[in-house]
Protein backbone atom coordinates (compact mmCIF):
# COMPACT_ATOMS: atom_id res chain seq x y z
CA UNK A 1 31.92 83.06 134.91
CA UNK A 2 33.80 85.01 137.38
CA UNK A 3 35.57 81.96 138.83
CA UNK A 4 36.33 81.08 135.10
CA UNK A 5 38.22 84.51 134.67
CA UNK A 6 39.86 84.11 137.66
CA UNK A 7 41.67 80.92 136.88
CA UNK A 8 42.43 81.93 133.33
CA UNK A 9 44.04 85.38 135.05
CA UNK A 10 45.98 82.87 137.44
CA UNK A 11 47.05 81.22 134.75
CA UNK A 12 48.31 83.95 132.61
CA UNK A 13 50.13 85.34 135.68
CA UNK A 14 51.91 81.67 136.82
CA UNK A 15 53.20 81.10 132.48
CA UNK A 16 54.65 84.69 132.89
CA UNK A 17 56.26 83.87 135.89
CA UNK A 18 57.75 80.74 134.43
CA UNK A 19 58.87 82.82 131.30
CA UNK A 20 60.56 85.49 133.57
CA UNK A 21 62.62 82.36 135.71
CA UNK A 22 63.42 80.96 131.89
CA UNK A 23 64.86 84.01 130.89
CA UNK A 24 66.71 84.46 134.39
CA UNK A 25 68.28 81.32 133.79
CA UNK A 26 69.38 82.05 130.68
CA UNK A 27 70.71 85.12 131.59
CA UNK A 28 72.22 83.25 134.94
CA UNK A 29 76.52 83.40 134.86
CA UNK A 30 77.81 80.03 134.65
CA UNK A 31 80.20 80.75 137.41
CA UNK A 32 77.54 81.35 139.87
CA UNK A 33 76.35 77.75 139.83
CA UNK A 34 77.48 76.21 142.44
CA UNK A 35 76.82 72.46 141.19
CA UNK A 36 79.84 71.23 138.89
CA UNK A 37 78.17 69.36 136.25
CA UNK A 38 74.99 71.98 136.58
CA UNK A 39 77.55 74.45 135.74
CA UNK A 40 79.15 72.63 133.11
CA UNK A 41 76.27 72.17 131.29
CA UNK A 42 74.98 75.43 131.59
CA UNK A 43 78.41 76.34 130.32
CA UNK A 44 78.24 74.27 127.02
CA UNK A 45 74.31 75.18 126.27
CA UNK A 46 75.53 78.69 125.93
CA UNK A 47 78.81 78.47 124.21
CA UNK A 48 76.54 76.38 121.80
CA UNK A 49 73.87 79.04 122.12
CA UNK A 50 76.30 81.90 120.86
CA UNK A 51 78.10 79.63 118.40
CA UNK A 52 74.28 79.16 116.32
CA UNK A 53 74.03 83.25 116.67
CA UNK A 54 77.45 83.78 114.87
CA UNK A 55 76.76 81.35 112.52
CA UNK A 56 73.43 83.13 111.78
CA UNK A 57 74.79 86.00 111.71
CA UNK A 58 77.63 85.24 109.26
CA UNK A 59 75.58 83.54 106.95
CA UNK A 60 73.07 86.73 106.62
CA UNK A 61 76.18 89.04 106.58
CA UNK A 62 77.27 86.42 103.09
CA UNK A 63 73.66 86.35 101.95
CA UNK A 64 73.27 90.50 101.73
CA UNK A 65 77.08 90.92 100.28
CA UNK A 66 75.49 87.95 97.34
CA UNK A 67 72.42 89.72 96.91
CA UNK A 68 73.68 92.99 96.45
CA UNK A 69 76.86 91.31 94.09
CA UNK A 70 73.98 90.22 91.98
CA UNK A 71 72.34 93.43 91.89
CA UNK A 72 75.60 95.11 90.94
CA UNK A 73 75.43 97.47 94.07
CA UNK A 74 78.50 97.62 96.54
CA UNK A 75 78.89 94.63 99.31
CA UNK A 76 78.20 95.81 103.14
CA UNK A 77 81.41 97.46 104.69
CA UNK A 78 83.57 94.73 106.30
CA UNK A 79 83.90 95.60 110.07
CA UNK A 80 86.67 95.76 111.51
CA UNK A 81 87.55 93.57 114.53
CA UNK A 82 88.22 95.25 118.14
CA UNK A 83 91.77 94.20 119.14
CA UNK A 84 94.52 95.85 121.32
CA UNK A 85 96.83 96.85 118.55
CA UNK A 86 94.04 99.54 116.80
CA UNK A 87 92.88 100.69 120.26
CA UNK A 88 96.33 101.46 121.21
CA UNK A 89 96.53 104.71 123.76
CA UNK A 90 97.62 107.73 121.37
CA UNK A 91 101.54 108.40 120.96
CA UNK A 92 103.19 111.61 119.98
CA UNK A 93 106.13 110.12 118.89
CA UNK A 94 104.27 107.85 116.53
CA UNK A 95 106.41 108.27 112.48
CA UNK A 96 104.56 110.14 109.84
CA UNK A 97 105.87 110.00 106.39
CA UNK A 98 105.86 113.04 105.92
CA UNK A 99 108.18 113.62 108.56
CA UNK A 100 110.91 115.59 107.31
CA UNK A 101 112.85 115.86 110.75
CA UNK A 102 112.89 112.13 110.77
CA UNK A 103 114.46 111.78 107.05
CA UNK A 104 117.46 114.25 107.81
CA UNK A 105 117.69 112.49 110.99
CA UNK A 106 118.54 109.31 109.02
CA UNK A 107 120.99 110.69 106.45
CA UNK A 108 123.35 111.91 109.73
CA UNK A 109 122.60 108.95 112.27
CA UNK A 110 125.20 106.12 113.60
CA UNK A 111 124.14 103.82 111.25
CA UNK A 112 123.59 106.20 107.51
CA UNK A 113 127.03 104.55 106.12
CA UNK A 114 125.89 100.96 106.20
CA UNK A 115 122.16 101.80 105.36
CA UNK A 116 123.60 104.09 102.31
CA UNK A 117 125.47 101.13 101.39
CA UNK A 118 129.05 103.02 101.79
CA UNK A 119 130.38 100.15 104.45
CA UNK A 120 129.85 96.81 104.67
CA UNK A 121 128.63 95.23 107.77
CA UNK A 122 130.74 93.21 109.72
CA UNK A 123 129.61 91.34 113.18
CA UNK A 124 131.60 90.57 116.13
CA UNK A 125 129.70 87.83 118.35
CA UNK A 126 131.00 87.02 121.71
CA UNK A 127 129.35 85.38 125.09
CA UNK A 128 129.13 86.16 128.32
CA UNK A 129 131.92 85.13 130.60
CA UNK A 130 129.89 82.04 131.71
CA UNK A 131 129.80 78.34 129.96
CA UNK A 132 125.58 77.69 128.99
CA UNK A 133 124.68 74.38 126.87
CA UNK A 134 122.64 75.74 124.18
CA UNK A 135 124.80 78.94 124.16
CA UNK A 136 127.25 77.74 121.40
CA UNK A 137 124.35 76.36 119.28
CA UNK A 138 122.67 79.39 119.07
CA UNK A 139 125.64 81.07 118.36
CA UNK A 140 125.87 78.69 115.55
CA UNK A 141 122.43 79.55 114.21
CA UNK A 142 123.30 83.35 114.33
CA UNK A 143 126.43 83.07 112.25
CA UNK A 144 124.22 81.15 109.35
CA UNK A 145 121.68 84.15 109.48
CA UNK A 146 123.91 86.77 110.14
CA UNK A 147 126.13 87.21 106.92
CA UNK A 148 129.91 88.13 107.54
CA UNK A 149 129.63 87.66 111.08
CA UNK A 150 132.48 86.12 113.10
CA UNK A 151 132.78 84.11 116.69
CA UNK A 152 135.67 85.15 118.94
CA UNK A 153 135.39 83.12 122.71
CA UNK A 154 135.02 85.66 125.60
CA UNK A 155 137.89 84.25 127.98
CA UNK A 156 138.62 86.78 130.73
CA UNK A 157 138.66 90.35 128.56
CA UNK A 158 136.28 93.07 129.50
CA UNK A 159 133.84 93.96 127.31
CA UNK A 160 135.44 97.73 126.95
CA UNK A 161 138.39 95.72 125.78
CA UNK A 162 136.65 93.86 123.60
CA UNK A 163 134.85 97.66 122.07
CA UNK A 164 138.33 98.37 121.74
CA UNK A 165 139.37 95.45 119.53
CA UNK A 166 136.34 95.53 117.40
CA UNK A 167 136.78 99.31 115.94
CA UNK A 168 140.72 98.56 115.82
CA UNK A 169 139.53 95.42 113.37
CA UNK A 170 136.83 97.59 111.58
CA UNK A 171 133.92 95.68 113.03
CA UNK A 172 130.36 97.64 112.79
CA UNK A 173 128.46 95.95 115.29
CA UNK A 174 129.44 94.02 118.30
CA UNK A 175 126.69 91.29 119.46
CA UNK A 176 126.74 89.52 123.29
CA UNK A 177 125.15 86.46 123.74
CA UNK A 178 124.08 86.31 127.75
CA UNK A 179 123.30 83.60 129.21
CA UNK A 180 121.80 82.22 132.83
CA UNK A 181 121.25 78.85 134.13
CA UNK A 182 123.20 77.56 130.89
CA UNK A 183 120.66 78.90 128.56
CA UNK A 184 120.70 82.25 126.47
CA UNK A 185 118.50 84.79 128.03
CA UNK A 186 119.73 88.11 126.69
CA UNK A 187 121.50 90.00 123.61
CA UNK A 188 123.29 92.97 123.73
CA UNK A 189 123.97 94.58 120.31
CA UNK A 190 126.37 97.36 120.26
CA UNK A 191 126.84 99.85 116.77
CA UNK A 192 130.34 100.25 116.57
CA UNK A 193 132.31 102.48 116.68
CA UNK A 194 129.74 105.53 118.06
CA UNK A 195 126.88 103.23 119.53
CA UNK A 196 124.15 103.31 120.72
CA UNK A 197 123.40 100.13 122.76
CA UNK A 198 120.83 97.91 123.04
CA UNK A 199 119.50 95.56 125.72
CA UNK A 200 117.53 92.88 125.06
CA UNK A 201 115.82 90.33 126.89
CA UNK A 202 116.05 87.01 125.03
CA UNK A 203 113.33 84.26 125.43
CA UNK A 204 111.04 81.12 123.84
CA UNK A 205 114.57 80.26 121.88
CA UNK A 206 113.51 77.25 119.31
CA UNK A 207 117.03 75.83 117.77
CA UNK A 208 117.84 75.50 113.82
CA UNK A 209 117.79 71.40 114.76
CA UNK A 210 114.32 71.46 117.11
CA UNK A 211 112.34 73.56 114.43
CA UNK A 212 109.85 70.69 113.04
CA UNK A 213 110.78 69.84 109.33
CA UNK A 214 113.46 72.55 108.97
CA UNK A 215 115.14 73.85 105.67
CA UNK A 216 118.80 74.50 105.94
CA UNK A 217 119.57 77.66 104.87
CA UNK A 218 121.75 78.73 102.08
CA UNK A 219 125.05 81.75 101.82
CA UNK A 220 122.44 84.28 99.87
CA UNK A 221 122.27 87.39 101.15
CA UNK A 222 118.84 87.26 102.80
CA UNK A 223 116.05 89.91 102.54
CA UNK A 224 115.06 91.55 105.78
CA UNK A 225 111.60 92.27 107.08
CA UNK A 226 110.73 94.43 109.66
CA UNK A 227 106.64 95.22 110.63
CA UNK A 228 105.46 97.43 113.01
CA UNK A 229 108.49 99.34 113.82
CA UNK A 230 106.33 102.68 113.92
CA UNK A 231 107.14 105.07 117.11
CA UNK A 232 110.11 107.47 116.91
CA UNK A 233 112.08 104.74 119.68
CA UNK A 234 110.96 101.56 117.49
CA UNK A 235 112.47 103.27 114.23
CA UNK A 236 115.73 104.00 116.06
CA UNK A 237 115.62 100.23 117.09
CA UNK A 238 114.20 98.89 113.36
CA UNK A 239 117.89 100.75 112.04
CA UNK A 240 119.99 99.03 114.75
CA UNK A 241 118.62 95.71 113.81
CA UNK A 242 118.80 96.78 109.78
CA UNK A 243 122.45 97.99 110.04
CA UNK A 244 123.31 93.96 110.80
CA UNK A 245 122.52 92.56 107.75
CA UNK A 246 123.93 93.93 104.15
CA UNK A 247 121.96 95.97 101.77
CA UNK A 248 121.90 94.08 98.69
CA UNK A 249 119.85 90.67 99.52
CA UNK A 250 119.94 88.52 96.93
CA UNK A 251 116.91 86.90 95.66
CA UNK A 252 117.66 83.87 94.09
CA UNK A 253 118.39 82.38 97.15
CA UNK A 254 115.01 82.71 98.59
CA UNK A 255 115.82 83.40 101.98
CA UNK A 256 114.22 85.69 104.21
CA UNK A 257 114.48 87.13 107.69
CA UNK A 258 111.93 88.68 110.15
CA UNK A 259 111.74 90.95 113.09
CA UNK A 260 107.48 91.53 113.82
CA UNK A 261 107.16 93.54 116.13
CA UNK A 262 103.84 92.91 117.93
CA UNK A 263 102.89 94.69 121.72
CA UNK A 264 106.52 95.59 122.09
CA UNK A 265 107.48 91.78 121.43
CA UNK A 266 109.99 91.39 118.35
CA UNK A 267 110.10 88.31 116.76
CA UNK A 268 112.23 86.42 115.11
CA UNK A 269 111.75 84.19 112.01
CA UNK A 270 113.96 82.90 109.36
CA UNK A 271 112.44 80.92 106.04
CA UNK A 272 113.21 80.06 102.51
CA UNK A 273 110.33 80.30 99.97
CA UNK A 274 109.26 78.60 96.79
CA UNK A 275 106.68 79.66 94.16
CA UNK A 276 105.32 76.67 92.65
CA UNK A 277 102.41 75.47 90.10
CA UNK A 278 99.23 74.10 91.46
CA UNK A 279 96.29 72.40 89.33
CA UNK A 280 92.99 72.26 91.03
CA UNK A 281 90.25 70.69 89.24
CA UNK A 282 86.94 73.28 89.09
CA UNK A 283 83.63 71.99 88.02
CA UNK A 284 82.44 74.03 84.19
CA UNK A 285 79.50 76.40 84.43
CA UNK A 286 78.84 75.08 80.70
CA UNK A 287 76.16 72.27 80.82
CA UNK A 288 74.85 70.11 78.10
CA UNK A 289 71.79 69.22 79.10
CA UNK A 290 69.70 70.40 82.75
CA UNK A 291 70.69 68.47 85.68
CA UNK A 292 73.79 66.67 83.72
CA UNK A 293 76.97 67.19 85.98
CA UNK A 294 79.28 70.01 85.24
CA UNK A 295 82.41 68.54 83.47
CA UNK A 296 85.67 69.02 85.67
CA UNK A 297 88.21 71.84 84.23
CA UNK A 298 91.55 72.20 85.06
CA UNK A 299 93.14 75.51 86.19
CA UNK A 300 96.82 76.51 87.00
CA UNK A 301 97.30 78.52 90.21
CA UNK A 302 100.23 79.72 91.42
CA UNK A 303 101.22 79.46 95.09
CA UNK A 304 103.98 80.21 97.47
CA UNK A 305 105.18 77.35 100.24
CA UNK A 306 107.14 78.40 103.43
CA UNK A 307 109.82 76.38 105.05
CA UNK A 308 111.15 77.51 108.31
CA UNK A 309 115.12 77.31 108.67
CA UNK A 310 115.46 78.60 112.62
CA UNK A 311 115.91 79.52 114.91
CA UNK A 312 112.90 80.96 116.21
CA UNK A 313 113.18 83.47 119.26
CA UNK A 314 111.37 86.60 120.51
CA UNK A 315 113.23 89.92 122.25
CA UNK A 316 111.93 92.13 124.56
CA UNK A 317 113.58 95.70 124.48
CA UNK A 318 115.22 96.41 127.88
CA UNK A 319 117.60 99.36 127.84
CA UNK A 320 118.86 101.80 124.77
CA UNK A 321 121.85 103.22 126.04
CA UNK A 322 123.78 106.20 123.86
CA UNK A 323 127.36 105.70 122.83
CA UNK A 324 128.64 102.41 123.26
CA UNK A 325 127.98 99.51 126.45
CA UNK A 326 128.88 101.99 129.76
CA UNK A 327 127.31 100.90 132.91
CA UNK A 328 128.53 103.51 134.99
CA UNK A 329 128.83 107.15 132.74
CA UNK A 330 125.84 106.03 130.41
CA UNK A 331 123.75 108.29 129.24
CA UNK A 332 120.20 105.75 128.11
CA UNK A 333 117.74 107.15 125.28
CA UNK A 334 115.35 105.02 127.17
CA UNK A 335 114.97 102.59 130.07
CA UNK A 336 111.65 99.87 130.86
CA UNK A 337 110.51 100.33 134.48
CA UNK A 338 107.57 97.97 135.75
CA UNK A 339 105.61 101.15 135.74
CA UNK A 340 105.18 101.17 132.08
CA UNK A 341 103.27 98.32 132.12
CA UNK A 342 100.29 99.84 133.91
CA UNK A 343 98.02 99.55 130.63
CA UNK A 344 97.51 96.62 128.18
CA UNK A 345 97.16 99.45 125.28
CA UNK A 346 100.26 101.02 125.68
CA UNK A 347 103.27 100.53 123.09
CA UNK A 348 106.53 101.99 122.83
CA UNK A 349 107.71 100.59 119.78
């Protein structure tokens, strides 16, 4: 008998040491495997492994919110994903609407005549002093988004010469088109005639003619969008870019333009949009007879299709300089040094 208990205590001892190795190995980082294809298919058991839990998970989450929509009680809060945007590092300078400094701000800043509708805006666009290949495209593309903007070529002037001109000619905003390596890597806008002066950096340009199955857009007066515009610096910037375009967009022509503004990354979009009809067939919940097939009933839904016109590009706020472009007696609102980018969670716009 006592040898009997013996082996059955071995035993119990030797299936919880295999459990304990089981569990190690489960528990065992992929990138510690030193074999390749051990290590890849440790890998693809456990991205397997977690995609079963979520799908377990989601379909209990849908079962409760049913149950509790048939017992007429309210659905399980929603929760709301972790993501760098809502666990942004707290700002002071963040806009609150009830913000009354802000609002008389805006009836006595640079750009309260066009945004009040008393001016109409009118855009210079120039380039740099050096010849780029896509520069002139893109300078195409600008003057079919921008309304009642005009090209003038650089040549030799200055660009305090060129300031000059543009408030002698009545011009509102002055826009510079730099390029490198023959391809457009920077705008600088300028308010005219007071300023201020904005550097941007200018990258993943997508052409009117490379956007896949592009719309060409019309002479409407486009509606302007602008998200996420929210700190005290990104409002100041949200005017600049609002003081380009007129006032009064003009909806039949379906046309609308975008500035998101996402981690301090503006970008650009331009699309038309068309609200169409849809009929979708739905099976009936009215049955003749039990297990007959539901008949198939028609519905009308309405829906709204996107087509992208270009170009597509994203800007990167450099430099906002008071007064208008000054490189040496400047005065800048605010300047991005490499240490601002210490954390992933903070945003200045």
């Amino acid at each position: 008998m006592g040898g009997k208990r013996d082996r059955s205590d071995g035993g119990g001892e030797r299936e919880t040491e295999d459990v304990v190795v089981v569990e190690k190995r489960k528990r065992q980082n992929p990138s510690q495997i030193k074999n390749k294809d051990k290590r890849s298919e440790v890998y693809a058991k456990f991205k397997r492994d977690k995609k079963i839990e979520k799908r377990k998970r989601t379909k209990a989450r849908d079962a409760e919110a049913k149950r509790a929509l048939e017992l007429g009680e309210e659905p399980p809060a929603k929760k709301i994903p972790r993501t760098i945007e809502n666990t942004r590092e707290s700002d002071e300078t963040v806009c609150k609407p009830d913000d009354e400094e802000l609002f008389a701000a805006n009836d006595s800043d640079e750009f309260a005549p066009i945004l009040k509708q008393e001016c109409t805006p009118k855009i210079l666009i120039t380039t740099c002093r050096f010849h780029s290949t896509r520069g002139p495209a893109f300078i195409s593309d600008l003057l079919s988004v921008i309304p009642n903007a005009h090209y003038y070529k650089r040549g030799t002037y200055e660009l305090k010469k060129i300031v000059e001109y543009a408030n002698k000619s009545d011009f509102t905003s002055l826009i510079v088109v730099h390029t490198n390596r023959r391809e457009p890597d920077a705008l600088l806008i300028i308010g005219l005639p007071n300023g201020p002066t904005a550097h941007f950096k200018l990258s993943k340009l997508v052409l009117h003619k490379d956007v896949k199955n592009h719309g060409n857009p019309t002479s409407h007066m486009p509606e302007l969008v602008l998200n996420n515009f929210t700190t005290r610096l990104g409002h100041r910037i949200g005017r600049l870019i609002q003081s380009l375009f007129p006032q009064a967009p003009e909806f039949r022509g379906r046309r609308v333009v975008t500035f998101h503004n996402q981690r301090d990354f503006i970008f650009f979009r331009h699309h038309r949009y068309i609200f169409e009809d849809k009929e979708e067939k739905v099976d009936s919940k009215n049955k003749e007879a039990k297990g007959s097939k539901g008949e198939k009933v028609t519905q009308k839904k309405v829906i709204a299709r996107l087509q992208e016109c270009g170009p597509r590009f994203t800007l990167k706020l450099i430099s906002l300089q008071n007064g208008t472009f000054d490189t040496k007696g400047g005065e800048y609102e605010w300047v991005h040094k490499p240490e601002m980018d210490t954390s992933r969670r903070r945003f200045f716009l």
